[in-house]
C-alpha atoms as a PDB file:
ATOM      1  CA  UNK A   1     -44.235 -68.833   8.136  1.00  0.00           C
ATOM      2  CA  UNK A   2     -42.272 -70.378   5.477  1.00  0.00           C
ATOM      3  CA  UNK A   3     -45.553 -69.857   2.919  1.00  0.00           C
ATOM      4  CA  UNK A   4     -44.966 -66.271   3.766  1.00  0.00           C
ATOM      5  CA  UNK A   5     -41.552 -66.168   3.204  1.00  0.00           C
ATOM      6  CA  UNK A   6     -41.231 -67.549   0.098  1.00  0.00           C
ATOM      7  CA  UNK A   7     -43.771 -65.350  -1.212  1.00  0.00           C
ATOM      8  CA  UNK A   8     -42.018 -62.381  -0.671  1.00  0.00           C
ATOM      9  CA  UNK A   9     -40.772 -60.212  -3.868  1.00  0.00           C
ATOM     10  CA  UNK A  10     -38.147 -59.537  -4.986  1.00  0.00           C
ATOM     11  CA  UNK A  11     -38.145 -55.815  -6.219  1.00  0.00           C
ATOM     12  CA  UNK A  12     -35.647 -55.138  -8.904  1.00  0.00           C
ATOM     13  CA  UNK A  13     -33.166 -51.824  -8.712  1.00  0.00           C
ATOM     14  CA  UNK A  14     -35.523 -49.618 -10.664  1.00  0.00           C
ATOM     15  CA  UNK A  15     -32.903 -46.633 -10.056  1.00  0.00           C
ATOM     16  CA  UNK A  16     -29.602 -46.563 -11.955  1.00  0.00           C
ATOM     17  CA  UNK A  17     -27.495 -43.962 -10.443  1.00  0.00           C
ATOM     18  CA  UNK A  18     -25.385 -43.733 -13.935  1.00  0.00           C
ATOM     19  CA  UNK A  19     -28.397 -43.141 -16.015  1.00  0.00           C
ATOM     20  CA  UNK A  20     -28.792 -39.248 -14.987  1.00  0.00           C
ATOM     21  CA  UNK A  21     -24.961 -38.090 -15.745  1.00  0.00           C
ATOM     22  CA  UNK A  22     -23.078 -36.019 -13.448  1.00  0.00           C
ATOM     23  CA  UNK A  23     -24.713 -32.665 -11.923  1.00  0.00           C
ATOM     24  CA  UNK A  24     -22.405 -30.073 -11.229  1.00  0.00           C
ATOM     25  CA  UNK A  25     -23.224 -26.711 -10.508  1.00  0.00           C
ATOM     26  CA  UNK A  26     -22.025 -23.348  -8.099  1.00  0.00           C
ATOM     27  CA  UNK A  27     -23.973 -22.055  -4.821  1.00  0.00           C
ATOM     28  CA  UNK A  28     -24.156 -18.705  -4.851  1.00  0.00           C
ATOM     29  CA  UNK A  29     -25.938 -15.846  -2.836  1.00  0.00           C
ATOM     30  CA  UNK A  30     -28.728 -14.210  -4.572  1.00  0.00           C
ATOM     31  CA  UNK A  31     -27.424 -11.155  -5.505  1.00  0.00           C
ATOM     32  CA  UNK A  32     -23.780 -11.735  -5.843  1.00  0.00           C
ATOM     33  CA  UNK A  33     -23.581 -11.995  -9.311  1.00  0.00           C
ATOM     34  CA  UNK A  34     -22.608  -8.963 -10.977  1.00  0.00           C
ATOM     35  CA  UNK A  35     -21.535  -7.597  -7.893  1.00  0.00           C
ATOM     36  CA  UNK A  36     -17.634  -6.835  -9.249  1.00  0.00           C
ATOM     37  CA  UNK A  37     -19.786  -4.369 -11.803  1.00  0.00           C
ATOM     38  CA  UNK A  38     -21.772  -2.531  -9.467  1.00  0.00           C
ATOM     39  CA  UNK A  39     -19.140  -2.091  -6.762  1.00  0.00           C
ATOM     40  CA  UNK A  40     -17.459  -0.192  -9.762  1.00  0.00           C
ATOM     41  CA  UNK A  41     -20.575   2.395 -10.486  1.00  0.00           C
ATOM     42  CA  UNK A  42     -21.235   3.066  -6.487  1.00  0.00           C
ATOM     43  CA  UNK A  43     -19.946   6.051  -5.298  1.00  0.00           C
ATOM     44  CA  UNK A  44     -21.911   6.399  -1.894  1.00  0.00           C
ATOM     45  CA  UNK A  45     -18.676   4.962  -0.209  1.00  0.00           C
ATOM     46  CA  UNK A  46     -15.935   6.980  -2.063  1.00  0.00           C
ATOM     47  CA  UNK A  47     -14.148   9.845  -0.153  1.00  0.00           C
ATOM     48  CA  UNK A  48     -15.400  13.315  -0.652  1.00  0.00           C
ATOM     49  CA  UNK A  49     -12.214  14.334  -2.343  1.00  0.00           C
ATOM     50  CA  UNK A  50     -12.398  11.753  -5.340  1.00  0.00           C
ATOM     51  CA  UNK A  51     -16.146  13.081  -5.800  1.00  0.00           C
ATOM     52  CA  UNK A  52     -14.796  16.924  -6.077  1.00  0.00           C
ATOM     53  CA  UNK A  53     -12.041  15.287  -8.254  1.00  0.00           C
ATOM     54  CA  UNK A  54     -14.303  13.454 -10.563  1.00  0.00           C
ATOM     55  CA  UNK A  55     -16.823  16.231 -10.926  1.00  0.00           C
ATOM     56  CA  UNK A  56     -13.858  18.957 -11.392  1.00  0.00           C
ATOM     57  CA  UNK A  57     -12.252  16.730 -14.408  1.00  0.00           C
ATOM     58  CA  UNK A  58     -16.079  16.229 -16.157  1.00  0.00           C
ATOM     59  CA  UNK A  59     -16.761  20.077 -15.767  1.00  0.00           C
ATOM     60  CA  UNK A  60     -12.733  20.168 -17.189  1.00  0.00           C
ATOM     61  CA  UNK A  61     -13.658  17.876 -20.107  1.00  0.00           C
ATOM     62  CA  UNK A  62     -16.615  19.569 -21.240  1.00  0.00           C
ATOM     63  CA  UNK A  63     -14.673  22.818 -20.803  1.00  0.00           C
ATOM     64  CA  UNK A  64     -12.258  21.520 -23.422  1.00  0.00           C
ATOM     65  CA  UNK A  65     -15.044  20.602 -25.849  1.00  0.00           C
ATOM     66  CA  UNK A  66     -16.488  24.389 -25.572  1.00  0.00           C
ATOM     67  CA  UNK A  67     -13.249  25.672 -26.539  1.00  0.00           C
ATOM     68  CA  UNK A  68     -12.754  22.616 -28.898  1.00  0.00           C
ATOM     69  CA  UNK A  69     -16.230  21.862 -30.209  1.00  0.00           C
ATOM     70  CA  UNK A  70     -15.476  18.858 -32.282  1.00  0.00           C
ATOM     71  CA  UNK A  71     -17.669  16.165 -31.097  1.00  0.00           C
ATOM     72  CA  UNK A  72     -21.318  17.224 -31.208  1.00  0.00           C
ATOM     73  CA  UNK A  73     -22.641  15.377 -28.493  1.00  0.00           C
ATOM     74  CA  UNK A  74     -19.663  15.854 -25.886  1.00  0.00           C
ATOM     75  CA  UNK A  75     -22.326  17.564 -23.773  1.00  0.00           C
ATOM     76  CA  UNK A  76     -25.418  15.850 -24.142  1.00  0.00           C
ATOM     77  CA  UNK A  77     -24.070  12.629 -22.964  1.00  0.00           C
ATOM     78  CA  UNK A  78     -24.353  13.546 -19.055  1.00  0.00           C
ATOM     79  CA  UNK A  79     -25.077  17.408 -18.302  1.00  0.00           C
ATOM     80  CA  UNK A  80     -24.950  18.836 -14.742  1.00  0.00           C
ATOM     81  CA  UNK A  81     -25.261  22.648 -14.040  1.00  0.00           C
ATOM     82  CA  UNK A  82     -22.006  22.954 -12.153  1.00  0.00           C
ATOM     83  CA  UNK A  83     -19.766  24.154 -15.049  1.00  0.00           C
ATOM     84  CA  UNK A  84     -22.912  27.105 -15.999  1.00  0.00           C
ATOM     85  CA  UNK A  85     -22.900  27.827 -12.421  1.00  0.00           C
ATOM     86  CA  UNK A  86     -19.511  28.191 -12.078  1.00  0.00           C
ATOM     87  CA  UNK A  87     -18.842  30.320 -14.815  1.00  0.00           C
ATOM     88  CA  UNK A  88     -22.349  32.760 -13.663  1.00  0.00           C
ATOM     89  CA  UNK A  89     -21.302  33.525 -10.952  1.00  0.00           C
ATOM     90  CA  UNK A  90     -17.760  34.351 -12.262  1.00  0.00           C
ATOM     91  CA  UNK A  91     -19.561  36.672 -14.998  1.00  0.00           C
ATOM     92  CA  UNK A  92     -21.345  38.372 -12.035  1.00  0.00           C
ATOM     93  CA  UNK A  93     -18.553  39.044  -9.686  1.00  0.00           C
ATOM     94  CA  UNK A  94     -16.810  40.247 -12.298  1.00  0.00           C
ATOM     95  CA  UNK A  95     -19.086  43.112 -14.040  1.00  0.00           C
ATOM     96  CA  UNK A  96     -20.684  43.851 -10.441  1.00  0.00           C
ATOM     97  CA  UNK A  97     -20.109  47.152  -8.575  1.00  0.00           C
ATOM     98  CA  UNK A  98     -18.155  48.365 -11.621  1.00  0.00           C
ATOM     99  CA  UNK A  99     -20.036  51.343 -12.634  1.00  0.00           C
ATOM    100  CA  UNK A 100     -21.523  53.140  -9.059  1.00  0.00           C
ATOM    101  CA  UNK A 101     -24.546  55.103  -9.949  1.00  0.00           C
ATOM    102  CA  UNK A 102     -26.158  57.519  -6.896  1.00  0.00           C
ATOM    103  CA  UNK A 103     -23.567  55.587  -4.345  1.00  0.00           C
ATOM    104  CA  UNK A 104     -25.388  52.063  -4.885  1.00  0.00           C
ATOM    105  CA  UNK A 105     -23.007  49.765  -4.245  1.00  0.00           C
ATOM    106  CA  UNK A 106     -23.859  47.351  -7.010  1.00  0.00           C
ATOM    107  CA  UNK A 107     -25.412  44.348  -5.748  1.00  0.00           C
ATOM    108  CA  UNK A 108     -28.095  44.331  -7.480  1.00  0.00           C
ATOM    109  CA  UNK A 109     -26.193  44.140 -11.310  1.00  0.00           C
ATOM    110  CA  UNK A 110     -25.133  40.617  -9.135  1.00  0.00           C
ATOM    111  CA  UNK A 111     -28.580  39.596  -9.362  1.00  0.00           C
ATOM    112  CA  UNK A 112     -29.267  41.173 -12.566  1.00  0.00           C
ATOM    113  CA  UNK A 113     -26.582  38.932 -14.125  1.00  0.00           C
ATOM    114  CA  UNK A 114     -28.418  35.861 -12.269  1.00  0.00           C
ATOM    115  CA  UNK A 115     -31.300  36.517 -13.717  1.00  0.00           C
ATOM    116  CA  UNK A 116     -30.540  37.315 -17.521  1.00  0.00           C
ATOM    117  CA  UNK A 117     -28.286  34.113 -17.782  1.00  0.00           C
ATOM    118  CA  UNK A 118     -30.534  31.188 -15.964  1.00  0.00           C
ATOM    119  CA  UNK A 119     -33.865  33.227 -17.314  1.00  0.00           C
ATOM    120  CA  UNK A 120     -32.587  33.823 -20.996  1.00  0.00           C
ATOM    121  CA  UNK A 121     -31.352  30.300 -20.753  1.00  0.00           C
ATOM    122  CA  UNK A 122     -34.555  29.045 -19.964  1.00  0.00           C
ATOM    123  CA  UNK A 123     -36.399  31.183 -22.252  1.00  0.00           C
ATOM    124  CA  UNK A 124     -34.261  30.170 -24.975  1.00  0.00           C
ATOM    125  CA  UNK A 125     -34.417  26.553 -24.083  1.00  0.00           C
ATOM    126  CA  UNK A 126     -38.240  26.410 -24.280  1.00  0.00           C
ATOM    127  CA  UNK A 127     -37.912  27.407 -27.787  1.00  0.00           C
ATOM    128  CA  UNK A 128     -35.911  24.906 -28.609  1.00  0.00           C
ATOM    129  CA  UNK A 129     -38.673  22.123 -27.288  1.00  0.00           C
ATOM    130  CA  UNK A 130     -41.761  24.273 -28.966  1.00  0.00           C
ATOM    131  CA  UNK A 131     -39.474  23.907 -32.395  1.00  0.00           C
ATOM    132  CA  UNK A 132     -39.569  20.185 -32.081  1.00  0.00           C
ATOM    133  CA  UNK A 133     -36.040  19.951 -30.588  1.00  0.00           C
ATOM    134  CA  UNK A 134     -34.975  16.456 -29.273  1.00  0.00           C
ATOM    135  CA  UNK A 135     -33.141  17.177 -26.182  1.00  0.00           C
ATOM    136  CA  UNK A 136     -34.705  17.657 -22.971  1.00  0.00           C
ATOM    137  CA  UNK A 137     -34.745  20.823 -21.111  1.00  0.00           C
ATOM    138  CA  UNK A 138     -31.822  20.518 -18.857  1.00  0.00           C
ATOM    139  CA  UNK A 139     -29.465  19.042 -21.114  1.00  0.00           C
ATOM    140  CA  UNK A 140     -30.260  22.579 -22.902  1.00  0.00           C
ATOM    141  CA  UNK A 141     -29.707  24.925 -20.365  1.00  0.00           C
ATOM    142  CA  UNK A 142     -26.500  22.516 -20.006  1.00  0.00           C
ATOM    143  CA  UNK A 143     -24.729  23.757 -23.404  1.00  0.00           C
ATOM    144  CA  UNK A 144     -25.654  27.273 -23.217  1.00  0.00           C
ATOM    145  CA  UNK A 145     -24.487  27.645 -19.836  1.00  0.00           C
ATOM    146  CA  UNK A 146     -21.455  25.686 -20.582  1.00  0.00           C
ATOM    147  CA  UNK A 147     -21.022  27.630 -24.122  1.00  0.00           C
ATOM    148  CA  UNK A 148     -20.673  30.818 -21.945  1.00  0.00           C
ATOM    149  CA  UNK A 149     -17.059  30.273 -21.248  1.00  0.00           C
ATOM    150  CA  UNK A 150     -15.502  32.387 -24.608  1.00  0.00           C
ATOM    151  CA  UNK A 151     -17.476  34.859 -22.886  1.00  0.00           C
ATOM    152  CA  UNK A 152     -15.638  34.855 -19.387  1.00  0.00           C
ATOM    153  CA  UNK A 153     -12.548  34.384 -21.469  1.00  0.00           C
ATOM    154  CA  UNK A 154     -13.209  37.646 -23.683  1.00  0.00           C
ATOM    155  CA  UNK A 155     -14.181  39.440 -19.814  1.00  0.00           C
ATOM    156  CA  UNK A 156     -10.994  37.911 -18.376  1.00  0.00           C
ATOM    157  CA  UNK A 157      -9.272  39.770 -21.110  1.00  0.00           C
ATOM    158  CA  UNK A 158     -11.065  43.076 -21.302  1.00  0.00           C
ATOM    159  CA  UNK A 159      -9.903  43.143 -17.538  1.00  0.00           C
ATOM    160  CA  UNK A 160      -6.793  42.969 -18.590  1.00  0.00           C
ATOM    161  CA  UNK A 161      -6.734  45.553 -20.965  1.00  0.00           C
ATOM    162  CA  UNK A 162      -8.503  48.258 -18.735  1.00  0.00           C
ATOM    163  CA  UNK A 163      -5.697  47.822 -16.420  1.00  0.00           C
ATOM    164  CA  UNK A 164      -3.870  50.548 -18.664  1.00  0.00           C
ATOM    165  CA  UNK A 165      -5.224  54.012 -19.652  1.00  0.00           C
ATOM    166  CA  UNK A 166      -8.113  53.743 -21.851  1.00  0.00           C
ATOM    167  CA  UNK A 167      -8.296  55.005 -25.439  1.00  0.00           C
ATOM    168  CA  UNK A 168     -10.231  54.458 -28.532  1.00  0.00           C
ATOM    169  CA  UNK A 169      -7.401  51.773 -29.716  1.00  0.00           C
ATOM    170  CA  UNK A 170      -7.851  49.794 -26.528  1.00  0.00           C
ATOM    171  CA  UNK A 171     -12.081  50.232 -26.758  1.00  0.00           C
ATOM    172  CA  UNK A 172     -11.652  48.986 -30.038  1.00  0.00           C
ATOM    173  CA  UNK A 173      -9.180  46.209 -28.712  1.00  0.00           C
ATOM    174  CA  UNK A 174     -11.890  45.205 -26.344  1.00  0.00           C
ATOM    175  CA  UNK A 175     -14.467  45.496 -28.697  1.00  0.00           C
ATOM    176  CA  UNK A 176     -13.031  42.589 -30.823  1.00  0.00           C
ATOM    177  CA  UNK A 177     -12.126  40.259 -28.027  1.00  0.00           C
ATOM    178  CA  UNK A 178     -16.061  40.893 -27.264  1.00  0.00           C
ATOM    179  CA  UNK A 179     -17.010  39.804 -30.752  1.00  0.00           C
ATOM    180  CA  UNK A 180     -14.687  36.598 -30.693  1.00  0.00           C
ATOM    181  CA  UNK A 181     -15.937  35.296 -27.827  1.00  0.00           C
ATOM    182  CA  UNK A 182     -19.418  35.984 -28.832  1.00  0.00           C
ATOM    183  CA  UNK A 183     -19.164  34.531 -31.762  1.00  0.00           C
ATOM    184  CA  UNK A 184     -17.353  31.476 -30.291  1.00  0.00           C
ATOM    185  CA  UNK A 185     -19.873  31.020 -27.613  1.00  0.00           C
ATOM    186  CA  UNK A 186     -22.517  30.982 -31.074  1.00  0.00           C
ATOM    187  CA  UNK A 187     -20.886  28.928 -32.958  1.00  0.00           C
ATOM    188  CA  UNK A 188     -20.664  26.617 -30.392  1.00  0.00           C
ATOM    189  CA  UNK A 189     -23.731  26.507 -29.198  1.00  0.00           C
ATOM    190  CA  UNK A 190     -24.968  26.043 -32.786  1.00  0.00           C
ATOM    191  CA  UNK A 191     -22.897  22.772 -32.809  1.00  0.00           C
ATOM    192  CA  UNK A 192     -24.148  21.144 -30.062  1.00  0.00           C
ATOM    193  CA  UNK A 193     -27.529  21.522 -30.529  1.00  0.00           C
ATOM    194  CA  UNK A 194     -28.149  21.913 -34.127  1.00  0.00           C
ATOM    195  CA  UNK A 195     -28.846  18.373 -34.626  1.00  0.00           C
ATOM    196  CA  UNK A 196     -31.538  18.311 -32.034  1.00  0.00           C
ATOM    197  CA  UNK A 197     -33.602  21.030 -34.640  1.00  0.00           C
ATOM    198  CA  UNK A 198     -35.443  19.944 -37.849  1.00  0.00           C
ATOM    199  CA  UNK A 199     -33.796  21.145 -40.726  1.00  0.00           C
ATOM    200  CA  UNK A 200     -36.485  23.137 -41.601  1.00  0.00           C
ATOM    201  CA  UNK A 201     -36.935  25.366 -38.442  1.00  0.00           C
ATOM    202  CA  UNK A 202     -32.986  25.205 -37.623  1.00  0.00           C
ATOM    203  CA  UNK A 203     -33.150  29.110 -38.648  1.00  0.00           C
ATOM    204  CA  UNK A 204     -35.668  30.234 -36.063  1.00  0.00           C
ATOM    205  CA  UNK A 205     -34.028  28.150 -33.321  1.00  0.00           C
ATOM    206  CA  UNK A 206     -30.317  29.872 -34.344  1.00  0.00           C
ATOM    207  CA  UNK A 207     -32.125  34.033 -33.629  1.00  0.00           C
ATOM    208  CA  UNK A 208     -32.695  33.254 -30.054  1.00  0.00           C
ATOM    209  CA  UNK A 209     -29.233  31.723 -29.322  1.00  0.00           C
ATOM    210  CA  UNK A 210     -27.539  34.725 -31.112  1.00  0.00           C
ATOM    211  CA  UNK A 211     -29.772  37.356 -28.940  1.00  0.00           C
ATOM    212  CA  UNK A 212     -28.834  35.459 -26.020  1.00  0.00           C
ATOM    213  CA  UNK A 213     -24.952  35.610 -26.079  1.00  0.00           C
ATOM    214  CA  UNK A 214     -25.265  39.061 -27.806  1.00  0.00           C
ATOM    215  CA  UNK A 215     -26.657  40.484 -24.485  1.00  0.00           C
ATOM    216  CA  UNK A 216     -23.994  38.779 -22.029  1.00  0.00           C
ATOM    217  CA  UNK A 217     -21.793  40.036 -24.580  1.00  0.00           C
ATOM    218  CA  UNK A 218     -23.130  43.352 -23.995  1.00  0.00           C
ATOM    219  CA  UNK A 219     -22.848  43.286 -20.489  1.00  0.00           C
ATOM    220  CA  UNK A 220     -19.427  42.571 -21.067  1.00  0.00           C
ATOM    221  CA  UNK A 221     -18.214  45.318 -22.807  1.00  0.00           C
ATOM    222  CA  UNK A 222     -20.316  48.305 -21.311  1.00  0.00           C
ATOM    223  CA  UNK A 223     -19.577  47.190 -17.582  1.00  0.00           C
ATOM    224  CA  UNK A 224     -15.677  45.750 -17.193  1.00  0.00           C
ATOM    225  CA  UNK A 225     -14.770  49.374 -16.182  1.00  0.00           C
ATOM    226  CA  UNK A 226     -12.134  49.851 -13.735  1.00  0.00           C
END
């Protein structure tokens, strides 16, 4: 026993616990991190009120922009449809029922008005892709339905003036307001998507643009009768 003993080994302390440093570190759940950011961007949880709010002061904003059109890509940034909706359907009430012909009672001008704003703006908007434009499709159909409000403002006012007795001073009155807003709802267009046309076929994208706001501009002045 004591040959055994003494020829035990001795194994030396191969591990020096001060030879790795200090580990620190953080637990955390998988997932958690960068949940501060996206708790910001959800809004499945928000009341229904803040999401009317929210949507009413963007279609607001890019109201102000129409009327102000200063900063070319105001409305490409994030388009919706609510603000062209909005201001169709306004157009629509507006010039519907006004002119009775053979007792009809004027619903369909309602869907006439439907049609030649979301059509025309579609029909305008695929000439701006087949010209090379760099927008897409909806973000199109965004600005010119958004670029319709000089129009509503020039109807708004033509109201107005039919409210007294009509002459050739207040046709011509309304006349001009039409051409204003016309040409505002143009010119604004033009800024907001001119850059997305080459330089070259700019020209050809412009005709289609001016026909379209030239016939709700029509509508405008032959149907706001009293």
């Amino acid at each position: 026993m004591a040959d055994v003993e003494s020829s035990k080994v001795e194994m030396p302390d191969f591990v020096d616990p001060g030879g790795y440093g200090e580990v620190s570190g953080q637990m955390a759940m998988p997932g958690a991190v960068g949940k501060t950011e996206a708790e910001e961007y959800n809004t499945l949880d928000e009341p229904v009120r803040e999401t009317i709010m929210r949507d009413l002061r963007a279609v607001g904003t890019k109201f102000y922009h129409v009327l102000y059109p200063k900063e070319k890509k105001a409305l490409l940034k994030e388009w919706d449809l609510w603000g062209p909706l909005i201001l169709c359907t306004f157009i629509a009430m507006m010039v519907q029922g006004t002119q009775e012909v053979d007792k009809q009672d004027g619903g369909p001008e309602f869907a006439q008005v439907f049609v030649i704003v979301w059509l025309g703006a579609a029909v305008v908007t695929m000439n701006t892709k087949l010209l090379g434009g760099t927008i897409s499709f909806f973000q199109s159909v965004c600005v010119l339905g958004y670029c319709l409000l000089p129009s509503c403002l020039s109807l708004i006012l033509c109201r107005l003036i039919l409210i007294a007795h009509q002459n050739r001073i207040l046709f011509l009155l309304r006349f001009i307001v039409t051409c204003i807003g016309f040409a505002w709802a143009t010119f604004a267009a033009m800024v907001f998507l001119g850059d997305s046309q080459p330089s070259s076929r700019k020209s050809l994208a412009v005709y289609p643009i001016f026909l379209f706001y030239f016939i709700i501009s029509w509508l405008i002045i032959s149907h706001s009768n009293v």
